[in-house]
Protein backbone atom coordinates (compact mmCIF):
# COMPACT_ATOMS: atom_id res chain seq x y z
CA UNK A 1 -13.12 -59.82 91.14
CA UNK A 2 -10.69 -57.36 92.09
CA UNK A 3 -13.37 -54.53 91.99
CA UNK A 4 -15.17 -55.95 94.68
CA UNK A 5 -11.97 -56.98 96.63
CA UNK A 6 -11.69 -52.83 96.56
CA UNK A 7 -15.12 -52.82 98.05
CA UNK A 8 -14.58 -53.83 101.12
CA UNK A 9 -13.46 -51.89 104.36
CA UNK A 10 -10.20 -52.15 105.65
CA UNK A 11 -11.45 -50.76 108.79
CA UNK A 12 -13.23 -53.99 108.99
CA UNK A 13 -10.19 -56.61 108.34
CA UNK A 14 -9.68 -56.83 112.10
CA UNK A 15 -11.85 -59.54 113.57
CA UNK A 16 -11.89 -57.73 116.47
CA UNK A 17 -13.61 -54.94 114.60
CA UNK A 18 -15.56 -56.78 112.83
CA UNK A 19 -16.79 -58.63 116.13
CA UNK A 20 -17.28 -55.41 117.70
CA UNK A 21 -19.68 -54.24 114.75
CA UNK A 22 -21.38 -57.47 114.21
CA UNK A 23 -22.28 -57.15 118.68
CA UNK A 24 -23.08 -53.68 117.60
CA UNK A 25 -25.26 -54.45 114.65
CA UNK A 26 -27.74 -56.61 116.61
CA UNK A 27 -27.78 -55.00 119.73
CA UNK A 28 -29.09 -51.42 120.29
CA UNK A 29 -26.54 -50.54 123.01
CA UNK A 30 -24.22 -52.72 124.77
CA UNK A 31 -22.00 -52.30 127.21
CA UNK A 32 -18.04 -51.93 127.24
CA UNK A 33 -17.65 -54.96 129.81
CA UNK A 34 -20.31 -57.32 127.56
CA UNK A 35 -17.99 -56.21 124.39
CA UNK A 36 -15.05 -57.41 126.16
CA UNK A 37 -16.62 -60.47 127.44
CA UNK A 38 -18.11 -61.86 124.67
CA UNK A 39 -15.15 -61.30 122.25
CA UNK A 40 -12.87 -62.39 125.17
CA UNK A 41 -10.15 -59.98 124.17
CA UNK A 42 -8.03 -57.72 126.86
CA UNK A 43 -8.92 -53.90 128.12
CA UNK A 44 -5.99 -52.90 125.87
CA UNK A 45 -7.14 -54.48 122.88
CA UNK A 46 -10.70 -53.73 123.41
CA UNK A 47 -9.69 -50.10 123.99
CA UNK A 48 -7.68 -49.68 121.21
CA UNK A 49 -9.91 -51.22 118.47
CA UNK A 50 -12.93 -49.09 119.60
CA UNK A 51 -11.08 -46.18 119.33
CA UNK A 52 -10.51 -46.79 115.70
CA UNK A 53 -14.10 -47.06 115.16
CA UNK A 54 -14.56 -44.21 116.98
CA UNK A 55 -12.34 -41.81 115.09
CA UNK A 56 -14.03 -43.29 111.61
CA UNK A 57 -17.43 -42.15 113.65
CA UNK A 58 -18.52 -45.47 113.12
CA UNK A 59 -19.46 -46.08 116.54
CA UNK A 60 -21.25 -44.02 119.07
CA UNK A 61 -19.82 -43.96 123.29
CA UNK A 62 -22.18 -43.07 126.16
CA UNK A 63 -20.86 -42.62 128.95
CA UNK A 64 -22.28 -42.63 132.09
CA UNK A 65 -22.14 -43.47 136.46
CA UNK A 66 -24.17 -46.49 137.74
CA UNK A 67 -23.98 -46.86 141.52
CA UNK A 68 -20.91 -44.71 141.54
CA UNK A 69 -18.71 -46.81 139.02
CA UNK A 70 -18.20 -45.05 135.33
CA UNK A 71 -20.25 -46.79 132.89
CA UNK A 72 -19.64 -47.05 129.16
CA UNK A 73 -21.86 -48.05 126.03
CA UNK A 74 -21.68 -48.07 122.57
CA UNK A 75 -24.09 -48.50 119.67
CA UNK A 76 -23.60 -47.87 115.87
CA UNK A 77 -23.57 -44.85 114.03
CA UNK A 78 -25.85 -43.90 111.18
CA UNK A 79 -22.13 -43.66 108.99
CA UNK A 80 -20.93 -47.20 110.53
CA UNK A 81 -24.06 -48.91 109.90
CA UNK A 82 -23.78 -47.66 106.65
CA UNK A 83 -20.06 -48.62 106.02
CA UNK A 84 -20.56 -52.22 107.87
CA UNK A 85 -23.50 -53.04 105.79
CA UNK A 86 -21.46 -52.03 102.34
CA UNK A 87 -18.55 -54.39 103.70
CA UNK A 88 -20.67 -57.21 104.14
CA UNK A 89 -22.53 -56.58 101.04
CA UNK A 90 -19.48 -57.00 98.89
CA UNK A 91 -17.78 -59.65 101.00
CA UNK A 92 -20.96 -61.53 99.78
CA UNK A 93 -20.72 -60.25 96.31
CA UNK A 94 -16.79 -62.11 96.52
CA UNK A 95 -18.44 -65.29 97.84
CA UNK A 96 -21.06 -65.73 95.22
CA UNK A 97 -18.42 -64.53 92.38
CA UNK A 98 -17.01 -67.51 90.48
């Protein structure tokens, strides 16, 4: 068992993270305001947890103007699809483990 504890990503033991990549999973870009609203967290903590994935080039940032106003979206990254998918491969491997 404590091989596949080893397995998984600390990157991911946030749940913040690991709401961000789930969004980010099943979505093909979404934007910085949806992120924030549907994990209900605060422009700080949103912020600062995306900028972890970012520096692991997990995630990948567009940014953009729409009407004027700055607009921001992020999808997954071929590495953090990659790295999410091998987390919740072995946190599956834990569950069915007896």
């Amino acid at each position: 068992m404590k091989h596949i504890v080893n397995q998984l990503n600390k990157a991911f033991e946030s749940r913040i993270r690991l709401g961000i990549m789930s969004i980010l999973m099943v979505n093909q870009r979404v934007s910085y305001n949806r992120l924030k609203e549907l994990l209900g967290v605060t422009d700080g903590n949103l912020a600062s947890h995306l900028k972890a994935l970012e520096k692991l080039d997990y995630i990948n940032i567009e940014k953009s103007f729409v009407n004027r106003k700055p607009h921001t979206t992020y999808d997954v990254s071929n590495s953090g699809r990659k790295a999410f998918k091998n987390h919740i491969d072995a946190l599956e491997n834990l569950l069915r483990t007896k």
